[in-house]
N, C-alpha and C. Protein backbone atom coordinates (compact mmCIF):
# COMPACT_ATOMS: atom_id res chain seq x y z
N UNK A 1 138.01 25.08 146.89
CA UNK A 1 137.67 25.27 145.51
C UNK A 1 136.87 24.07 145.00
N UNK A 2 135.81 24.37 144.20
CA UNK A 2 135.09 23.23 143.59
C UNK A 2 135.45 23.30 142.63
N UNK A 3 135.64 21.70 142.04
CA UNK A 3 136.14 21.00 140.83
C UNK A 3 135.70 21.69 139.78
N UNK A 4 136.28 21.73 138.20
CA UNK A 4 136.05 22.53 137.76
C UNK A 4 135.53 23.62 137.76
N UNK A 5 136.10 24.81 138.72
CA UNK A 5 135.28 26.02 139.09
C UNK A 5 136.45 26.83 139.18
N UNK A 6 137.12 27.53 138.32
CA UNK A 6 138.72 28.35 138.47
C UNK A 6 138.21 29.63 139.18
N UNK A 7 139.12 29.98 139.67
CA UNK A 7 139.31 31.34 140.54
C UNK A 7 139.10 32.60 139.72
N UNK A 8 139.50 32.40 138.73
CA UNK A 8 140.55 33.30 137.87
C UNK A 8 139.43 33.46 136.26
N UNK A 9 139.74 34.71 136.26
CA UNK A 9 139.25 34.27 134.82
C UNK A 9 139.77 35.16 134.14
N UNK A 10 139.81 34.99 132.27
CA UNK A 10 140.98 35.06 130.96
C UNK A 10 140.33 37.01 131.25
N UNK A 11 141.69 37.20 131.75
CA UNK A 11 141.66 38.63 131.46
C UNK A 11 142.21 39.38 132.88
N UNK A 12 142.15 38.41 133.42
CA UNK A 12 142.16 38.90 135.25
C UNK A 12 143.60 39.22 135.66
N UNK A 13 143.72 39.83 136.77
CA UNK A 13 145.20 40.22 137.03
C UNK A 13 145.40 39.53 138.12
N UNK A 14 146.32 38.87 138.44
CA UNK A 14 146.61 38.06 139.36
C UNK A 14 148.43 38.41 139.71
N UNK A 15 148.80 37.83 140.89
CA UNK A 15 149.97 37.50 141.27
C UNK A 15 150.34 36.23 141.44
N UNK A 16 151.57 36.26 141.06
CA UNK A 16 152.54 34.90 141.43
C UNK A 16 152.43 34.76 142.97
N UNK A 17 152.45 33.27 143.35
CA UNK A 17 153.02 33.72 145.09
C UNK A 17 154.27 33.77 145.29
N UNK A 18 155.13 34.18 145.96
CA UNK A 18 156.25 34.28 146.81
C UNK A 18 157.23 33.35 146.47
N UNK A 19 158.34 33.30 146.37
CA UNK A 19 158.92 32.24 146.12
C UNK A 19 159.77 31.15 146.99
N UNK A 20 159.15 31.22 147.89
CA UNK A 20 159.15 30.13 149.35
C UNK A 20 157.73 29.46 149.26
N UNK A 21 156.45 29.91 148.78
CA UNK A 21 155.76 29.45 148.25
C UNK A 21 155.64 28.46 147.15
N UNK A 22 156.61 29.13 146.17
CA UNK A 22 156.68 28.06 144.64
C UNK A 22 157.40 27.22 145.37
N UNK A 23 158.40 27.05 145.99
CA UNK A 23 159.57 26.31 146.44
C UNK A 23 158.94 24.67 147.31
N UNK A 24 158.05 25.60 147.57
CA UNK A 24 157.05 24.25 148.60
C UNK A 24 156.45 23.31 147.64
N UNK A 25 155.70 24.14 146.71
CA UNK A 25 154.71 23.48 145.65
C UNK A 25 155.35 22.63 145.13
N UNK A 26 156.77 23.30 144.23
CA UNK A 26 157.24 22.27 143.81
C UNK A 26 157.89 21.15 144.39
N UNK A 27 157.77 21.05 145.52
CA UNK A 27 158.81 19.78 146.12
C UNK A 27 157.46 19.27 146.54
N UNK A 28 156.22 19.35 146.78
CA UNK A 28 155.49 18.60 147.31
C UNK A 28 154.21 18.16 145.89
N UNK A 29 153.91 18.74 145.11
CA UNK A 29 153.57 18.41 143.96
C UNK A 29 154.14 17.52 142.97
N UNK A 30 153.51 16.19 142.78
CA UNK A 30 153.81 15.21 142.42
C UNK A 30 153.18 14.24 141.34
N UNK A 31 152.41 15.29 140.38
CA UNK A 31 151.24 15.03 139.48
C UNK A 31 152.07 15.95 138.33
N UNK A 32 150.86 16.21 137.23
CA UNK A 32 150.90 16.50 135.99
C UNK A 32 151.38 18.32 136.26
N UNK A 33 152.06 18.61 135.04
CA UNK A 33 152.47 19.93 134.99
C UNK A 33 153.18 20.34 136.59
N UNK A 34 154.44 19.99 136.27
CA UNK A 34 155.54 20.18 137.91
C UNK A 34 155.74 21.62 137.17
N UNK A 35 156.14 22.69 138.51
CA UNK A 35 156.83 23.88 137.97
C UNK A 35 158.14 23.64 137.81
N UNK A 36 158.42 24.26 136.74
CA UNK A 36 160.17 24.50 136.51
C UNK A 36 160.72 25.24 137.14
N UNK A 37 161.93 24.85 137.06
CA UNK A 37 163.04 26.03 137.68
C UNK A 37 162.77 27.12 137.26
N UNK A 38 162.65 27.73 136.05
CA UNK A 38 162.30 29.13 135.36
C UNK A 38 161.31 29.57 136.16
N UNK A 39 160.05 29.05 136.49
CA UNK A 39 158.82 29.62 136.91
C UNK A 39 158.86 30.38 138.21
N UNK A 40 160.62 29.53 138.88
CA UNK A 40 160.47 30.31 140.44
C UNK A 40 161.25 31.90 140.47
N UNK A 41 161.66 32.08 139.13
CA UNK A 41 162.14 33.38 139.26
C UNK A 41 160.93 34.31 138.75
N UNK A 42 159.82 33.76 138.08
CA UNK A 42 159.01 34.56 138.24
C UNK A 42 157.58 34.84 139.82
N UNK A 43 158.34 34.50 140.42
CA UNK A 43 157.91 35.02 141.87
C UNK A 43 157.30 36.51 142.41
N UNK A 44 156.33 36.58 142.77
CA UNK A 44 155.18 37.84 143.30
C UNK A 44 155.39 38.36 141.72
N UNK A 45 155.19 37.96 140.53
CA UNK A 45 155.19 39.11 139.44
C UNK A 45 153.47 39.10 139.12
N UNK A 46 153.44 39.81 138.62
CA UNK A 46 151.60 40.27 138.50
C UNK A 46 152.09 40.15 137.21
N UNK A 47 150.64 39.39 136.55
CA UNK A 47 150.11 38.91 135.19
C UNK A 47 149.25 38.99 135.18
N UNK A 48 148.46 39.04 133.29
CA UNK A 48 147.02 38.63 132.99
C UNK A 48 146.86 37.61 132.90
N UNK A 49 146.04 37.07 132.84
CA UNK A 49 145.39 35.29 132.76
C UNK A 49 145.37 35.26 131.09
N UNK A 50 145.96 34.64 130.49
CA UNK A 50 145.50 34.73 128.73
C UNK A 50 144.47 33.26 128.89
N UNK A 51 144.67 32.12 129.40
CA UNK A 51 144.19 30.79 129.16
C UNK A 51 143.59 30.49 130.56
N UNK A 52 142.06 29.58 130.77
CA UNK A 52 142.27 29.21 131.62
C UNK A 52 141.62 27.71 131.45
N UNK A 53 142.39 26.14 131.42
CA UNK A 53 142.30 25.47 131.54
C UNK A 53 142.01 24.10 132.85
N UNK A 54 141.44 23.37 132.30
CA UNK A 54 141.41 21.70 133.31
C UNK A 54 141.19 21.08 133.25
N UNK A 55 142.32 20.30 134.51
CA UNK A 55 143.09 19.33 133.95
C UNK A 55 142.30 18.32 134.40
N UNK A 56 141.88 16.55 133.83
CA UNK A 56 141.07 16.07 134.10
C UNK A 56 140.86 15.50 136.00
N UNK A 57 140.26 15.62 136.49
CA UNK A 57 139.89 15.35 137.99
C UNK A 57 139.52 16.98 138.77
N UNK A 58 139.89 18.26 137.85
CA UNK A 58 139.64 19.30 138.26
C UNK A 58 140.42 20.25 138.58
N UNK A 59 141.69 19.88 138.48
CA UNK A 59 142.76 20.91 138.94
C UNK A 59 142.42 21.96 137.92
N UNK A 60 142.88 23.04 138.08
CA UNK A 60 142.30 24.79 137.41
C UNK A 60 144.22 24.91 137.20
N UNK A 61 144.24 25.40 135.73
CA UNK A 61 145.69 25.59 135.03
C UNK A 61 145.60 27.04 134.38
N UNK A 62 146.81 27.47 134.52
CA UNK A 62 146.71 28.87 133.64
C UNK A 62 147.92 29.36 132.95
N UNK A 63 147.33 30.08 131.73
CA UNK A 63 148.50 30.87 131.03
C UNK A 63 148.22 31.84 131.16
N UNK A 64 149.30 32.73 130.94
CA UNK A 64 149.55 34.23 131.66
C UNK A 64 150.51 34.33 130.82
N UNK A 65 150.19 36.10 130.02
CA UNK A 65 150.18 36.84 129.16
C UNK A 65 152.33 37.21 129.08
N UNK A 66 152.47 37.24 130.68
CA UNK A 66 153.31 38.04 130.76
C UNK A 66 154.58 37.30 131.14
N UNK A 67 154.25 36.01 131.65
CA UNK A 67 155.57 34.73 131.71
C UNK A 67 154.89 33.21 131.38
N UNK A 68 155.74 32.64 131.06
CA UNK A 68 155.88 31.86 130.81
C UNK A 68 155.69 30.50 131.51
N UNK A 69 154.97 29.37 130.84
CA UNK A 69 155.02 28.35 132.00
C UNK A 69 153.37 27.86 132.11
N UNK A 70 152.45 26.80 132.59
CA UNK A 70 151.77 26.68 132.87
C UNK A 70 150.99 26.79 135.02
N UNK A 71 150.45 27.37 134.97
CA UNK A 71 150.60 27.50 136.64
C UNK A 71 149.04 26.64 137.13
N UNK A 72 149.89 26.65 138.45
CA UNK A 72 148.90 25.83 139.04
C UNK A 72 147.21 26.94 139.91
N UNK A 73 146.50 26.71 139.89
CA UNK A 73 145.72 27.59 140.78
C UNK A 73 145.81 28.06 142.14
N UNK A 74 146.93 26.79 142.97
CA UNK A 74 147.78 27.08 144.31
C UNK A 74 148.99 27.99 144.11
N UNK A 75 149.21 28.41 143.09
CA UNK A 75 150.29 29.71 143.24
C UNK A 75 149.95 30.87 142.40
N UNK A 76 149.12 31.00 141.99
CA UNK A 76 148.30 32.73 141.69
C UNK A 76 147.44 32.91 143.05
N UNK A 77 146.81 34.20 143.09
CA UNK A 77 145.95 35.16 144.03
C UNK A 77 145.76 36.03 143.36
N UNK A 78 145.33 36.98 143.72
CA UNK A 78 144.47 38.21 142.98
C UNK A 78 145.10 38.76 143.04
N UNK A 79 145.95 39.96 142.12
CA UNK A 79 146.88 41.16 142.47
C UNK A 79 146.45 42.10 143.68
N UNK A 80 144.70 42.29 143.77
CA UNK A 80 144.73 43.49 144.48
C UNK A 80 144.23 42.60 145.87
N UNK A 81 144.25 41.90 145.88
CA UNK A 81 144.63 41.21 147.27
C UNK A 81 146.06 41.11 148.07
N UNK A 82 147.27 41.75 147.24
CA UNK A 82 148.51 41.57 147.46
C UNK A 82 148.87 43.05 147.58
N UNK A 83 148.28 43.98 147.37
CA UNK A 83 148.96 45.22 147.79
C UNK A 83 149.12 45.66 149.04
C-alpha cells in the first residue's frame, strides 16, 4: 500500500478479518489507535466504510457504519473478496 492511498473508500463494503487475525494485530501493534477488546467480537462482520482517515506517516483508519471502534487498514478486505 502507498502512503496515503486507502484501500477502501466512504461507502464501500468491506469485512472484518477473522478473529485470529485481530488477535495477532493486536498483540503485535504497538502505535496509535490499539484495537480493543470490543473490536475482536466484531470479527468477519461486513460493514460500510462511513469515514476514511490518516494517520500522520500514512497509516489508512476507518469508521464503519455498523460497529464501532476505529480500524486499522490491516484488518478490513473487501466483502466480496470473502465469499
Amino acid at each position: 500500500m502507498k502512503p496515503y492511498a486507502p484501500s477502501f473508500k466512504e461507502g464501500e463494503r468491506v469485512r472484518i478479518a477473522n478473529r485470529k487475525t485481530l488477535e495477532a494485530f493486536r498483540r503485535s501493534w504497538k502505535h496509535h489507535n490499539p484495537l480493543q477488546p470490543h473490536q475482536l467480537e466484531q470479527a468477519e462482520a461486513v460493514a460500510t466504510v462511513r469515514r476514511v482517515g490518516i494517520y500522520h506517516g500514512g497509516d489508512v483508519l476507518y469508521e464503519l457504519n455498523e460497529v464501532a471502534g476505529v480500524w486499522h487498514e490491516d484488518c478490513l478486505q473487501r466483502a466480496e473478496d470473502c465469499a
